[in-house]
Structures are given as structure tokens and as C-alpha cells.
C-alpha atoms as a PDB file:
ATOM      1  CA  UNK A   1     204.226 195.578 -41.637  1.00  0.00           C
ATOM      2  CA  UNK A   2     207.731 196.251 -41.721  1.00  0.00           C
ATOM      3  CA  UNK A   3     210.152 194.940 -38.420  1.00  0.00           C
ATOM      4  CA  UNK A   4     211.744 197.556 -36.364  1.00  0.00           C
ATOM      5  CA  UNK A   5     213.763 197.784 -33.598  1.00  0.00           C
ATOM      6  CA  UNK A   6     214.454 200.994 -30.991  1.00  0.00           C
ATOM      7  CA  UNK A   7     215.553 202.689 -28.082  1.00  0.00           C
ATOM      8  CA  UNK A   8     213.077 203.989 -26.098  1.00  0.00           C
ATOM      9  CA  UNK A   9     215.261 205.207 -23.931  1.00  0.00           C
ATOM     10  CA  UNK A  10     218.296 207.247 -24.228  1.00  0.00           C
ATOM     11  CA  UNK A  11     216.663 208.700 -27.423  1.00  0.00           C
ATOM     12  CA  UNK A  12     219.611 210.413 -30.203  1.00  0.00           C
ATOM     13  CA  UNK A  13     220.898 213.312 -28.804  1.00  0.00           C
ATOM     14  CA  UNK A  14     220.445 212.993 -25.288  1.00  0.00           C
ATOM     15  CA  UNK A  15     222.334 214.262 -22.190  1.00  0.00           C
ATOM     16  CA  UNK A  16     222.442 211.383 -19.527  1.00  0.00           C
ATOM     17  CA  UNK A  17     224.464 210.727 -16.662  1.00  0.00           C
ATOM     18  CA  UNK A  18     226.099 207.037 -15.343  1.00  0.00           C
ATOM     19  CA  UNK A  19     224.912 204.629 -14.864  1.00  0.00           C
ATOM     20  CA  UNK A  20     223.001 204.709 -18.396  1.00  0.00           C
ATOM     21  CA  UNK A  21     219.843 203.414 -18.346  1.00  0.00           C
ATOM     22  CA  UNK A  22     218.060 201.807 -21.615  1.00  0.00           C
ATOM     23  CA  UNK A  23     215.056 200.546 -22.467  1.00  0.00           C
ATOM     24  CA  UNK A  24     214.885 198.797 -25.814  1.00  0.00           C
ATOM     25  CA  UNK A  25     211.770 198.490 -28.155  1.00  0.00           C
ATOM     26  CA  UNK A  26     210.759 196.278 -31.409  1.00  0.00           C
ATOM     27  CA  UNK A  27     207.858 196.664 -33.890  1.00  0.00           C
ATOM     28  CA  UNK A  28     206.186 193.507 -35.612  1.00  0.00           C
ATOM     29  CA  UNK A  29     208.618 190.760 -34.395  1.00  0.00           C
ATOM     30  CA  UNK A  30     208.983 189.179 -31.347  1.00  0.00           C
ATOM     31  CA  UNK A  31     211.215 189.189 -28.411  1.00  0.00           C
ATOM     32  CA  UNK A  32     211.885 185.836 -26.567  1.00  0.00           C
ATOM     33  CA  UNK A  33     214.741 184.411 -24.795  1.00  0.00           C
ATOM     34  CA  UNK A  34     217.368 181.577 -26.535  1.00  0.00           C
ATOM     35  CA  UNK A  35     215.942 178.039 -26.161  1.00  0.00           C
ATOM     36  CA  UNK A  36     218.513 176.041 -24.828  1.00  0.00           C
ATOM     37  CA  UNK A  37     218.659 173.554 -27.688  1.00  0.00           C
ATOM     38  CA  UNK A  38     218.848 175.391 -30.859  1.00  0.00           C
ATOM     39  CA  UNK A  39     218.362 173.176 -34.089  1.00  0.00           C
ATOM     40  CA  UNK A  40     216.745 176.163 -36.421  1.00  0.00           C
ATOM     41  CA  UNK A  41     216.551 179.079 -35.685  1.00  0.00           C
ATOM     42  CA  UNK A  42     212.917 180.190 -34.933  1.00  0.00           C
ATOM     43  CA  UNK A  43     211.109 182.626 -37.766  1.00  0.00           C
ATOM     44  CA  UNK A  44     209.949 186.004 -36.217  1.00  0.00           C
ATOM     45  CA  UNK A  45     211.665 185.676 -33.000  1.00  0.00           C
ATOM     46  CA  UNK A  46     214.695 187.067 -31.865  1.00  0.00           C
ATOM     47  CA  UNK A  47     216.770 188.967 -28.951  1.00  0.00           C
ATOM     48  CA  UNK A  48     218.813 192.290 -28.421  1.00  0.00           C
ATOM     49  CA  UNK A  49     222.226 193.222 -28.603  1.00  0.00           C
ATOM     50  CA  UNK A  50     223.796 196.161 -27.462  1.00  0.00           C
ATOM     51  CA  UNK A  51     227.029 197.755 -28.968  1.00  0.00           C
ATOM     52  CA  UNK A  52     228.418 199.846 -27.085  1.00  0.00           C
ATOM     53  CA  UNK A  53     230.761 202.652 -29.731  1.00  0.00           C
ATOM     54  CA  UNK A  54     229.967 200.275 -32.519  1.00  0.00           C
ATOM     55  CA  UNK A  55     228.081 200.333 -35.673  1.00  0.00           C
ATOM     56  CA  UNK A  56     225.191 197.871 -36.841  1.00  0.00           C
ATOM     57  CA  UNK A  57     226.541 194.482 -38.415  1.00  0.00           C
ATOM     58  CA  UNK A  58     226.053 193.278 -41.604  1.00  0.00           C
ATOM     59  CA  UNK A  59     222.786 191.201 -41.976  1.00  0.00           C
ATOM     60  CA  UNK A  60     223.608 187.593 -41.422  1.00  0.00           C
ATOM     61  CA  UNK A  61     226.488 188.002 -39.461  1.00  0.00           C
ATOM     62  CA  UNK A  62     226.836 186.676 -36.029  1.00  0.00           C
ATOM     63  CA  UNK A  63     227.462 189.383 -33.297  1.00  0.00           C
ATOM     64  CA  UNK A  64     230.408 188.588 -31.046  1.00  0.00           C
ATOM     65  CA  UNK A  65     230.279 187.230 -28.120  1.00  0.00           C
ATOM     66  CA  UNK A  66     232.166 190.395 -25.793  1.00  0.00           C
ATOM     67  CA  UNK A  67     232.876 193.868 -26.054  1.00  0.00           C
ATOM     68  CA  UNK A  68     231.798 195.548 -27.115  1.00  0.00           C
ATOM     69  CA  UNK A  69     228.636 193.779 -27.578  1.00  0.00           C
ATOM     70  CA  UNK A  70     226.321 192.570 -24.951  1.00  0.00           C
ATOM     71  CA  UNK A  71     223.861 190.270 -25.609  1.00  0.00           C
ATOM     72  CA  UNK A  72     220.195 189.439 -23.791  1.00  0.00           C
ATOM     73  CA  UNK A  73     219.296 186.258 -25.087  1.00  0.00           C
ATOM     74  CA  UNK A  74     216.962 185.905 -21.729  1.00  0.00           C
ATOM     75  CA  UNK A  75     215.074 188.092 -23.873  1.00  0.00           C
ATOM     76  CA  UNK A  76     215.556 191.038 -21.523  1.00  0.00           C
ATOM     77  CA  UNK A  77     214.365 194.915 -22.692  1.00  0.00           C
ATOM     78  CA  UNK A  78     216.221 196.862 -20.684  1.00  0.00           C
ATOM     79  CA  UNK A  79     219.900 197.095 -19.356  1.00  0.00           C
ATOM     80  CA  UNK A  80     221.954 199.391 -17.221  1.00  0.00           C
ATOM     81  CA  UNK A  81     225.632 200.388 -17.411  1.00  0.00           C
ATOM     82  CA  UNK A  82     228.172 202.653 -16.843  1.00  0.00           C
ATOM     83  CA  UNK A  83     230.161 204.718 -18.888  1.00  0.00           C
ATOM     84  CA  UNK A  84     232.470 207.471 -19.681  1.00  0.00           C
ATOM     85  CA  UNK A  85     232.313 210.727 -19.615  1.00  0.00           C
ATOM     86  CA  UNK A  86     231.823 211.895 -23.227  1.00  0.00           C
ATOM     87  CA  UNK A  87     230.123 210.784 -26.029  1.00  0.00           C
ATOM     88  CA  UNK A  88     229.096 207.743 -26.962  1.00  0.00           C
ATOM     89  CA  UNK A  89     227.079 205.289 -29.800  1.00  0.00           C
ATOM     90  CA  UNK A  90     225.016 202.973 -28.628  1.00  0.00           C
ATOM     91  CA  UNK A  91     224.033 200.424 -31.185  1.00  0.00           C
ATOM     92  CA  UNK A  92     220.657 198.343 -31.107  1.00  0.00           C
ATOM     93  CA  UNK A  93     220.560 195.016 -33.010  1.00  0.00           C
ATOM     94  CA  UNK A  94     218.123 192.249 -33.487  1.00  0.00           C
ATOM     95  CA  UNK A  95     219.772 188.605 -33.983  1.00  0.00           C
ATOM     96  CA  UNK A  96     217.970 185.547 -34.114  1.00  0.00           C
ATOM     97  CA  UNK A  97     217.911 182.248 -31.781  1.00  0.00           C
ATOM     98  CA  UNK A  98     222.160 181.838 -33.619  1.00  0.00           C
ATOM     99  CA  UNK A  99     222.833 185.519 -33.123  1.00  0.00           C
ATOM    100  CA  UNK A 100     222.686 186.220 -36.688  1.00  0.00           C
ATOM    101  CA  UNK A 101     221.822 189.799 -37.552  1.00  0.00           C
ATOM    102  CA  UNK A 102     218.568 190.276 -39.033  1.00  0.00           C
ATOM    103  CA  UNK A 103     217.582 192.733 -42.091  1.00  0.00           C
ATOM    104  CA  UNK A 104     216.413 195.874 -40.769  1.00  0.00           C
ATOM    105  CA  UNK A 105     216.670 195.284 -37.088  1.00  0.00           C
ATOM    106  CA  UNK A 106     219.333 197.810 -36.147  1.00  0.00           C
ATOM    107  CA  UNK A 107     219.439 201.088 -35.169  1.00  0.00           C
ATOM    108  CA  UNK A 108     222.271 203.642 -33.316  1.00  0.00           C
ATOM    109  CA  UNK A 109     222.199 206.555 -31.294  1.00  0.00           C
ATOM    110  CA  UNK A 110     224.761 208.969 -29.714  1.00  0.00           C
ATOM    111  CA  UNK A 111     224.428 210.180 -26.247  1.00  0.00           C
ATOM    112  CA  UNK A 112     226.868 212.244 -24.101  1.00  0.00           C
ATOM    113  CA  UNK A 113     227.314 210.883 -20.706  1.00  0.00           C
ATOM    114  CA  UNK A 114     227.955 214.003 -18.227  1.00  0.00           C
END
């Protein structure tokens, strides 16, 4: 089975007010927080970032530490934030136990905050 990752919630196209809640979801590869010692990174396993009016990364790159990425490597599924007025891409990606992208473990949508 192929990987996936998602939002469950905002889904593409939704209206949504601040603070925006999301829920985050993955499909045949598990979610688990950094180990505090990382020698290799673990096979399988991984953690969200969220870009906030960003596109996915290039697989195998590291995802910044900052904005306009936030990362949960407690393994956390769900985050809360305000924003704007407007519209706005939010940007779901996978990276690994170095932060390193992984193939086919991104996804974006757009939302308008009212």
C-alpha cells in the first residue's frame, strides 16, 4: 500500500474562521515523536510539518526550522493557529526522524479565513 498523508480537517476549499483548527491524517506509515538521540533515521516512521502559504519540498530535503514551517516532532496530529483574513495554503508534509521530506508524503490545501 502506497503512504499518504492528509488533512482531515480544513478540507480544500473551505471557509473557516481564526483561530484555524487542523487535524492531520497519514495512511500506511507511522506517526511517532523524534527520539532524542538520532543516529538513523527510523524506516516507516515519521512526523508532520505544517507550511503555512508554502508549497511541498522537494523529497529529501530538510524542512526549515521557522516560518513558515512548523514542525510536531512530539508526533502531535493536530494544531491550532491564527491567521489572516483571506486566503491561505496550508501545506502538509511528512519528514522523517532528520526532517527530511519523504516521497509522496505531502499534500496542500487553500482555505479562506473569514
Amino acid at each position: 500500500m502506497t503512504p499518504s498523508v492528509g488533512f482531515v480537517s480544513p478540507t480544500d476549499g473551505a471557509n473557516v474562521s481564526s483561530p484555524v483548527s487542523m487535524e492531520f491524517i497519514v495512511s500506511n506509515y507511522n506517526v511517532s515523536p523524534v527520539p532524542q538521540e538520532v543516529e538513523t533515521p527510523r524506516q516507516g516512521m515519521g512526523h508532520h510539518h505544517v507550511g503555512i502559504d508554502t508549497e511541498c519540498l522537494p523529497v529529501g530535503e530538510v524542512v526549515p526550522q521557522g516560518d513558515p514551517w512548523v514542525h510536531f516532532g512530539d508526533g502531535s496530529t493536530t494544531f491550532e493557529t491564527m491567521l489572516e483574513p483571506g486566503e491561505h495554503t496550508l501545506t502538509l508534509q511528512l519528514g522523517d526522524d532528520e526532517h527530511r521530506t519523504q516521497e509522496g508524503l505531502c499534500t496542500t490545501v487553500t482555505i479562506t479565513v473569514e
